[in-house]
N, C-alpha and C. Protein backbone atom coordinates (compact mmCIF):
# COMPACT_ATOMS: atom_id res chain seq x y z
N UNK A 1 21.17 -19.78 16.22
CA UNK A 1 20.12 -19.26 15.38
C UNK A 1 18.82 -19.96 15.71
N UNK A 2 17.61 -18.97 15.57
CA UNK A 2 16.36 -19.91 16.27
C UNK A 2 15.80 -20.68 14.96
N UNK A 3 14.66 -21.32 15.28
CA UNK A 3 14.33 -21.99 14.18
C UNK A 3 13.54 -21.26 13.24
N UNK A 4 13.72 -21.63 12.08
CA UNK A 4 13.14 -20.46 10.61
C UNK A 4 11.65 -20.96 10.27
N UNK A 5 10.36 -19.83 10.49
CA UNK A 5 9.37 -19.80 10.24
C UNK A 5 9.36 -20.17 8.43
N UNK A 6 9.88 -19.30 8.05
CA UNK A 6 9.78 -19.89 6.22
C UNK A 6 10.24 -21.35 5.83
N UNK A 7 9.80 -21.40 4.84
CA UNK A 7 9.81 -23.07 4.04
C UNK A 7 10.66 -22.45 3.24
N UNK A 8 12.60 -22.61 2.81
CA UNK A 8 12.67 -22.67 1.57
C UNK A 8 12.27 -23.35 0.56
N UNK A 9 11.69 -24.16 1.02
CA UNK A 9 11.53 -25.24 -0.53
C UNK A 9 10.17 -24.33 -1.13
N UNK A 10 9.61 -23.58 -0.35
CA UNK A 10 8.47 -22.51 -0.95
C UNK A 10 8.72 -21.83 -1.39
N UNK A 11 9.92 -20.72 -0.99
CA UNK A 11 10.49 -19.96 -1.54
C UNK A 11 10.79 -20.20 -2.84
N UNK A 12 11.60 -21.28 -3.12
CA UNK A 12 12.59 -21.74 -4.59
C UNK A 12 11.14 -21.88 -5.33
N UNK A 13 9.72 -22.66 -5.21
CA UNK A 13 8.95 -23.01 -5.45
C UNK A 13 8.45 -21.29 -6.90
N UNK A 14 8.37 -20.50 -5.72
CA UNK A 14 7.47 -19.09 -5.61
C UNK A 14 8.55 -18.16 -6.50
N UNK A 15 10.09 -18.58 -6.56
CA UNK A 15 11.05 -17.84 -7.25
C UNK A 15 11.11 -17.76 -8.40
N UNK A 16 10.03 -17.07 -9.08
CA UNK A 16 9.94 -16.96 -10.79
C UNK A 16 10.31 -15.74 -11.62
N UNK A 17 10.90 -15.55 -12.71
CA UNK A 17 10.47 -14.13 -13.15
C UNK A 17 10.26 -14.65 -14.99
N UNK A 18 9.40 -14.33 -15.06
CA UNK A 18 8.67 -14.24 -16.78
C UNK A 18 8.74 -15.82 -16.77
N UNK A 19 8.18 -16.45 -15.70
CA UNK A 19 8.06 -18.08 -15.61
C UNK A 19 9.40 -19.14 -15.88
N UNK A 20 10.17 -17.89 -15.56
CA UNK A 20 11.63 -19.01 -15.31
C UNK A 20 11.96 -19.07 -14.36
N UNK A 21 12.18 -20.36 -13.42
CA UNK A 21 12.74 -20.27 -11.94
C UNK A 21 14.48 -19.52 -12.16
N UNK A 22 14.10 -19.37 -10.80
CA UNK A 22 15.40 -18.37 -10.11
C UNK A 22 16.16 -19.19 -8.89
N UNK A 23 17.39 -19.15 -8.46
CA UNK A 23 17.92 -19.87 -8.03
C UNK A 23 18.12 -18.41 -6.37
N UNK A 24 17.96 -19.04 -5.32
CA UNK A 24 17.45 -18.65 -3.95
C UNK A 24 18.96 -19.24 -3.31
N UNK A 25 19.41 -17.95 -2.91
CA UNK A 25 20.55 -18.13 -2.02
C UNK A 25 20.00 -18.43 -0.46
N UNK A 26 20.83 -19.37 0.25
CA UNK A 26 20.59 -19.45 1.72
C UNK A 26 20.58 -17.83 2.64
N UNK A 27 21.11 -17.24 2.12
CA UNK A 27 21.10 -15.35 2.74
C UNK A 27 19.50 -14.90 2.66
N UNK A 28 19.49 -15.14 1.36
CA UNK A 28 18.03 -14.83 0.76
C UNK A 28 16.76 -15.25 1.83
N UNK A 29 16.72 -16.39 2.19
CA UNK A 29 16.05 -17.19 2.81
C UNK A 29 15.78 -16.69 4.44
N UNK A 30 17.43 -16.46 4.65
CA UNK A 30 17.45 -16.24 6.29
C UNK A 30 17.04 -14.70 6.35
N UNK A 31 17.14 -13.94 5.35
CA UNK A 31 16.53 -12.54 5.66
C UNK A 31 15.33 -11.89 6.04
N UNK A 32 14.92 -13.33 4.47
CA UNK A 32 12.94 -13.34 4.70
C UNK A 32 12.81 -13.46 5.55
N UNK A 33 12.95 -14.41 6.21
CA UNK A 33 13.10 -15.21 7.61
C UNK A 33 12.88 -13.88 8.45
N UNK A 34 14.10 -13.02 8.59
CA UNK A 34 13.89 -12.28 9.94
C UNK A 34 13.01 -11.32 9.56
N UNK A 35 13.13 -10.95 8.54
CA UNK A 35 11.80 -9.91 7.96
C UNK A 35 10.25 -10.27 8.42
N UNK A 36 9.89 -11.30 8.01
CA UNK A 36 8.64 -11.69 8.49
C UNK A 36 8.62 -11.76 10.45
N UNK A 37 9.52 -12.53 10.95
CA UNK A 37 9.77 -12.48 12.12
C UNK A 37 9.23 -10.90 12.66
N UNK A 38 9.59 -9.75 12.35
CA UNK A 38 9.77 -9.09 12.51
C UNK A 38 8.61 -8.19 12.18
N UNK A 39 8.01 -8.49 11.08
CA UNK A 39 6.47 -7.88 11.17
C UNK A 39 5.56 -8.79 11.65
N UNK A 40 5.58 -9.94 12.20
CA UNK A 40 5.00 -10.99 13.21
C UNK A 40 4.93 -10.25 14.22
N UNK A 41 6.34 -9.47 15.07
CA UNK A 41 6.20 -9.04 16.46
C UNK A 41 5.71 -7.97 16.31
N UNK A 42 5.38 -7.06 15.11
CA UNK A 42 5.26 -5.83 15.07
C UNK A 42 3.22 -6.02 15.25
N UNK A 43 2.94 -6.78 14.59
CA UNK A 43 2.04 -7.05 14.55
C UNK A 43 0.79 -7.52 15.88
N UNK A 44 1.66 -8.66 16.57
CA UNK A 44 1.53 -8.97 18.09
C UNK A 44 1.45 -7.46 19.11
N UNK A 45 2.23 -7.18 19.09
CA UNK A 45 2.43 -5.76 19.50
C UNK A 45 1.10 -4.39 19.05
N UNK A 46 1.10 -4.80 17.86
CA UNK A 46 -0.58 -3.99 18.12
C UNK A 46 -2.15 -4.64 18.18
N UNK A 47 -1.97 -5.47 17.88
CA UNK A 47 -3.18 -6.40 19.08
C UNK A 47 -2.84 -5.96 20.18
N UNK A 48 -1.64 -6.42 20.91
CA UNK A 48 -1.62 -6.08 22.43
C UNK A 48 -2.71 -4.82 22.85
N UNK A 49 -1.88 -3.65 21.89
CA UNK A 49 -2.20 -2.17 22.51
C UNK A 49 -3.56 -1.69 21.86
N UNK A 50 -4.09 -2.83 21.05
CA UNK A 50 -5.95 -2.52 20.77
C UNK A 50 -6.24 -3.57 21.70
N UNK A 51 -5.63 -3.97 22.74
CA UNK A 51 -6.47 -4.52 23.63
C UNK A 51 -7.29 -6.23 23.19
N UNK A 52 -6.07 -6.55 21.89
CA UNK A 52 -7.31 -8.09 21.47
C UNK A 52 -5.80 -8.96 21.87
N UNK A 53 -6.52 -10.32 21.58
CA UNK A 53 -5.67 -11.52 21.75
C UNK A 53 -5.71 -12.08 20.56
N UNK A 54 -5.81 -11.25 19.17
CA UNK A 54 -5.86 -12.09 17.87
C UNK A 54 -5.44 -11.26 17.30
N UNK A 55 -4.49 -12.03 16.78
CA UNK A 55 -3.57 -10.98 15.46
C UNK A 55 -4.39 -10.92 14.11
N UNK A 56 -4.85 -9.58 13.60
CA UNK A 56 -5.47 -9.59 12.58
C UNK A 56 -5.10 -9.15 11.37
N UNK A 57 -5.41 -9.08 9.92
CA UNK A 57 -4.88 -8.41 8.90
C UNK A 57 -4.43 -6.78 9.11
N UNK A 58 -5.59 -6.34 9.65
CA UNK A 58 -5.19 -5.11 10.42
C UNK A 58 -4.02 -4.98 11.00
N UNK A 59 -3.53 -5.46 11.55
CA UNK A 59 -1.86 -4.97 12.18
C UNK A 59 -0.98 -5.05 11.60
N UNK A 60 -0.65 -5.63 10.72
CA UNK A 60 -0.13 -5.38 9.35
C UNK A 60 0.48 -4.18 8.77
């Protein structure tokens, strides 16, 4: 497994609902994980094809 862009300890941090923490399974974590991964490359990928070298809110 490569190494994980997310912080769980941010996650558990950020895990609230009506200001009660929520308890963050390791699944939970590794999904975000590839999720973001995954609109990261999606993202890279259209910079490429507008021709920039900076990933912007725009690619998104």
């Amino acid at each position: 497994m490569s190494d994980m862009i997310i912080v769980k300890a941010k996650i558990k941090e950020f895990a609230k609902c009506d200001d009660k923490k929520l308890n963050v399974s390791g699944e939970f974590a590794e999904q975000l994980d590839k999720k973001v991964k995954c609109l990261i490359q999606d993202a890279c990928r259209r910079a490429k094809e507008n021709n920039r070298n900076t990933v912007m809110k725009k690619d998104l």
